[in-house]
C-alpha atoms as a PDB file:
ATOM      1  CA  UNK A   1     -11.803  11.150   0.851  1.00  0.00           C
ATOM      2  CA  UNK A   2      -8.705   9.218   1.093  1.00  0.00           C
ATOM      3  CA  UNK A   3      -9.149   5.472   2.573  1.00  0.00           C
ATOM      4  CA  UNK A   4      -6.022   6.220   5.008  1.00  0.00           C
ATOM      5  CA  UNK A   5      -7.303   8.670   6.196  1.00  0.00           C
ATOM      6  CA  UNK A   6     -11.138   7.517   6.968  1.00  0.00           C
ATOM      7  CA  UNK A   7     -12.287   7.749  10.417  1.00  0.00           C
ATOM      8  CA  UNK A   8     -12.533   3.651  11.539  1.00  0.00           C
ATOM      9  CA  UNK A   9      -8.486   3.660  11.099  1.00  0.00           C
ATOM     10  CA  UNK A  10      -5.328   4.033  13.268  1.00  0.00           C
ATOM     11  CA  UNK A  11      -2.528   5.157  11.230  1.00  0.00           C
ATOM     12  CA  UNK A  12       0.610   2.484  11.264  1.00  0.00           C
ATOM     13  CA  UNK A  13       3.892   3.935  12.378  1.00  0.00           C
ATOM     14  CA  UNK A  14       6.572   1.587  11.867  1.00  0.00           C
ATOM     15  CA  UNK A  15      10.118   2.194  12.858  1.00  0.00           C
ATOM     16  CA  UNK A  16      12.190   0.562  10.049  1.00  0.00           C
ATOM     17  CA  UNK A  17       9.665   1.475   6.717  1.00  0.00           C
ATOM     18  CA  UNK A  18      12.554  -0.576   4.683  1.00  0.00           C
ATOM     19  CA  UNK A  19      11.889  -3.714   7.132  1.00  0.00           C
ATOM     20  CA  UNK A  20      10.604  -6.595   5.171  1.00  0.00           C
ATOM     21  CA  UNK A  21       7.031  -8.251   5.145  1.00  0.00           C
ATOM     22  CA  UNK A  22       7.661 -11.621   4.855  1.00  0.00           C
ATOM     23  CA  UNK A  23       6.542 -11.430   1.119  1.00  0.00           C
ATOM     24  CA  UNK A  24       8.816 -11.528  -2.141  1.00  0.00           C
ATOM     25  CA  UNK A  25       8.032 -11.195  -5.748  1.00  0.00           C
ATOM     26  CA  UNK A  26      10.125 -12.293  -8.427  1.00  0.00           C
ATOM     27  CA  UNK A  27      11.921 -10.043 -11.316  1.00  0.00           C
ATOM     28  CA  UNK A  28      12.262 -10.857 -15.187  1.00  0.00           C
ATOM     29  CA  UNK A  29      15.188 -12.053 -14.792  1.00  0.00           C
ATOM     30  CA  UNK A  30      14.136 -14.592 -11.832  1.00  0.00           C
ATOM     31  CA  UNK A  31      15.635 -12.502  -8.970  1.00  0.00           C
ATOM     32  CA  UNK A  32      13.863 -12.847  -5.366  1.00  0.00           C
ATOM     33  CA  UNK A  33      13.242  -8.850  -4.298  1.00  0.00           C
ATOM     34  CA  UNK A  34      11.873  -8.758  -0.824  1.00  0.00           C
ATOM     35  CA  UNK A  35       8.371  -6.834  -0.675  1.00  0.00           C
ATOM     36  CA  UNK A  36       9.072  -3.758   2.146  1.00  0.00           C
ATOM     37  CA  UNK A  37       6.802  -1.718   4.150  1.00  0.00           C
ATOM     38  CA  UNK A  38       7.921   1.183   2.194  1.00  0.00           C
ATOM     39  CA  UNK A  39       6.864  -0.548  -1.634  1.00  0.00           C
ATOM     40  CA  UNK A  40       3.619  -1.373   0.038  1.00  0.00           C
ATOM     41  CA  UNK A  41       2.390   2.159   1.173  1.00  0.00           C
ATOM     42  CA  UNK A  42       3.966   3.452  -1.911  1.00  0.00           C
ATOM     43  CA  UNK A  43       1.573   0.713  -3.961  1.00  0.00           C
ATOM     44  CA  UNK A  44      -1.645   2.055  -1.750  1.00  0.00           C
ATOM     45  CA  UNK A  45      -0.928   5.467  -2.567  1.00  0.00           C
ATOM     46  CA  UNK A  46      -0.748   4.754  -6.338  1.00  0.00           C
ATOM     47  CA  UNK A  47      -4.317   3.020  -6.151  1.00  0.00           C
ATOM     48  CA  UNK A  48      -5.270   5.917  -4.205  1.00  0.00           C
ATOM     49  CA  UNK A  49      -4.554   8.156  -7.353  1.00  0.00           C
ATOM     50  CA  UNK A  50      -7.345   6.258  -9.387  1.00  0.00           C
ATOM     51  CA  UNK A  51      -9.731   5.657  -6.604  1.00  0.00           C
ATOM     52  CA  UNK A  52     -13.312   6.969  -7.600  1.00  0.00           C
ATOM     53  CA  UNK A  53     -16.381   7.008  -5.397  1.00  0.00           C
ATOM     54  CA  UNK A  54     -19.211   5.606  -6.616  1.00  0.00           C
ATOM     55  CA  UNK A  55     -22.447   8.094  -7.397  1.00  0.00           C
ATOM     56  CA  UNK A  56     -24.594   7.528  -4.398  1.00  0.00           C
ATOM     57  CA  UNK A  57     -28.002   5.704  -5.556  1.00  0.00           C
ATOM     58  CA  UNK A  58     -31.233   7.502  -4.778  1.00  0.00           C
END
């Protein structure tokens, strides 16, 4: 089961997926890259690949 897709969630539709957060991180080389909608989602759906339910306890 996928966590964006669960039942208790609204899926987020924004207009400009490039728009920026608010957030930056910083490269090697000290240069400020702005963190975007887009690099977020694409983050989730890389954790999503490794995701494992746990066994459920008796």
């Amino acid at each position: 089961m996928s966590l964006q897709n669960s039942s208790n969630q609204e899926p987020v539709v924004r207009p400009q997926p490039e728009a920026q957060l608010g957030g930056a991180i910083f490269d090697k080389n000290g240069k400020e890259i702005l963190i975007t909608e887009e690099m977020v989602q694409a983050a989730c759906q890389e954790c999503e690949k490794y995701w494992v339910k746990p066994e459920k306890q008796d």
